[in-house]
Protein backbone atom coordinates (compact mmCIF):
# COMPACT_ATOMS: atom_id res chain seq x y z
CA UNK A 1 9.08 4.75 -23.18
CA UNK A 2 6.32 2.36 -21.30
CA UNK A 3 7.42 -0.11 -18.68
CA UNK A 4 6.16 -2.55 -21.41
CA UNK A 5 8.92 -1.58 -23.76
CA UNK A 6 11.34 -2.89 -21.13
CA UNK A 7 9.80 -6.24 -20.57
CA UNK A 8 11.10 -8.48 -22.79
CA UNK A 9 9.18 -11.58 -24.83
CA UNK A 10 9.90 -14.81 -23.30
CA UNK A 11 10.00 -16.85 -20.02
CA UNK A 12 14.02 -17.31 -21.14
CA UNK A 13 14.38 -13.56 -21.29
CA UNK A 14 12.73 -12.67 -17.94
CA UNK A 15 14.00 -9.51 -15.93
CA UNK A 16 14.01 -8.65 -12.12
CA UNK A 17 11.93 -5.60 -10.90
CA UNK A 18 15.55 -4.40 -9.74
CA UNK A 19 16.94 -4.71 -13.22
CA UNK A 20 13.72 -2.86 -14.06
CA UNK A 21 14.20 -0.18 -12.06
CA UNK A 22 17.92 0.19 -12.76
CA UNK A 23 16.98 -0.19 -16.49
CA UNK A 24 14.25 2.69 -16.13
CA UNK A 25 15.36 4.69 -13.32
CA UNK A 26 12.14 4.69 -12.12
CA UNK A 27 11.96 3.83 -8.56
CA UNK A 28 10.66 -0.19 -7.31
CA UNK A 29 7.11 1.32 -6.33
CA UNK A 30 6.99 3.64 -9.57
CA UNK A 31 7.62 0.33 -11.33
CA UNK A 32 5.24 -1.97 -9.44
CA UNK A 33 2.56 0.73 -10.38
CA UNK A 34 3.42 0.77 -14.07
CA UNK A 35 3.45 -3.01 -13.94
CA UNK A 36 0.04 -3.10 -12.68
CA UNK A 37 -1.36 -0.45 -15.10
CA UNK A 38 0.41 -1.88 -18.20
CA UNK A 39 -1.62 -5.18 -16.69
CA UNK A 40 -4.31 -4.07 -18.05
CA UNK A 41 -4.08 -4.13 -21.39
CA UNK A 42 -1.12 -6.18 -22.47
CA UNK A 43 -0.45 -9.47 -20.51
CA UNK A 44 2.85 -9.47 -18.65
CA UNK A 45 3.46 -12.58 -16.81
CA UNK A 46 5.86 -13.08 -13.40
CA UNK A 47 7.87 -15.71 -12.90
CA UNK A 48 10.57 -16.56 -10.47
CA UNK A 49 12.84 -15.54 -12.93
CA UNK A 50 10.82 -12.70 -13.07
CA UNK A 51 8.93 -10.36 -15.70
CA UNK A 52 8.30 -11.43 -19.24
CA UNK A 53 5.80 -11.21 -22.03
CA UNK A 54 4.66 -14.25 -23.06
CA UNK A 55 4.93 -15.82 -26.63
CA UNK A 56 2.06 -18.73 -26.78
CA UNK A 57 -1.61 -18.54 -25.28
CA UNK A 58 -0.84 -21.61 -23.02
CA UNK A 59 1.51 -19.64 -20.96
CA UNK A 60 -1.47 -16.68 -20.70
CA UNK A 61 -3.67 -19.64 -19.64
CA UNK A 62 -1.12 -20.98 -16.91
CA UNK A 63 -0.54 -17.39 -15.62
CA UNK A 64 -4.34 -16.61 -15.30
CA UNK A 65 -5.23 -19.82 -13.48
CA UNK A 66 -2.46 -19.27 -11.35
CA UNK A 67 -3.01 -15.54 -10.05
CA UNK A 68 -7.07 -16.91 -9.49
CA UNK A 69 -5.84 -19.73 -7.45
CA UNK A 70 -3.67 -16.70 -5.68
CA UNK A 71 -6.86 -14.59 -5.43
CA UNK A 72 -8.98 -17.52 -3.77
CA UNK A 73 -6.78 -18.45 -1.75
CA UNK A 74 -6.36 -14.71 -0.50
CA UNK A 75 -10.08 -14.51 -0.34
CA UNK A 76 -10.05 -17.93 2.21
CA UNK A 77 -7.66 -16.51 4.17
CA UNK A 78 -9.70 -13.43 5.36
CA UNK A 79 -12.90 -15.46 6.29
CA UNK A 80 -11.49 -15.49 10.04
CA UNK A 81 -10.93 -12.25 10.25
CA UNK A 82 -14.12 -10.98 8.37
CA UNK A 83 -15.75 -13.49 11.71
CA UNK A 84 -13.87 -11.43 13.49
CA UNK A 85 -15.08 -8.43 12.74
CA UNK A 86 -18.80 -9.60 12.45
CA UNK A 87 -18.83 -10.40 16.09
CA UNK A 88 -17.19 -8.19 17.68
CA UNK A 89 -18.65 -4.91 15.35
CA UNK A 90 -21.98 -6.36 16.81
CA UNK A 91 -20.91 -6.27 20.49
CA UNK A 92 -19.01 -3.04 20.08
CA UNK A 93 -22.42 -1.63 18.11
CA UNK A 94 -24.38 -3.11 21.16
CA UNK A 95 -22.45 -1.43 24.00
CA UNK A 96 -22.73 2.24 22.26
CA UNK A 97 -26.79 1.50 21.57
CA UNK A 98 -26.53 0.27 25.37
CA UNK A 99 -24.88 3.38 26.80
CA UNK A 100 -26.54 6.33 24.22
């Protein structure tokens, strides 16, 4: 059986990534992994409650502007560190030119 087969339709229905792994016996990363995967070509959608499949395209809708506002805000959080690394890469890079 696919992890998909164990994801049930419905917000109402959702079920815990423990209740899928006890469900499976797979193990939590083994699930996570088949989570992702299955991702790709059916939509599974996580909730607080958490996994489901969902039954109308509004809730596909809600789901995908949700994990982009996720993904941006992800992105926004690096920019420090990516400043971080752009200065002081230079300097570092400088210092080996400077001593051959």
């Amino acid at each position: 059986m696919e992890i998909i087969d164990y994801i049930p339709l419905g917000k109402d229905n959702a079920v815990t990534r423990r209740e899928l792994v006890a469900r499976t016996g797979m193990t939590d990363r083994i699930v996570r992994e088949a989570i992702a995967t299955a991702r790709c070509a059916v939509p599974i959608i996580s909730s607080g409650k958490g996994y489901y499949q969902p039954t109308t395209w509004r809730e596909v809708e809600g789901w995908i502007r949700q994990e982009t506002a996720r993904a941006r805000s992800i992105f926004r959080s690096m920019r420090g560190a990516r400043e971080y690394l752009k200065k002081y890469a230079d300097e570092a890079l400088k210092k080996e030119i400077s001593n051959g």
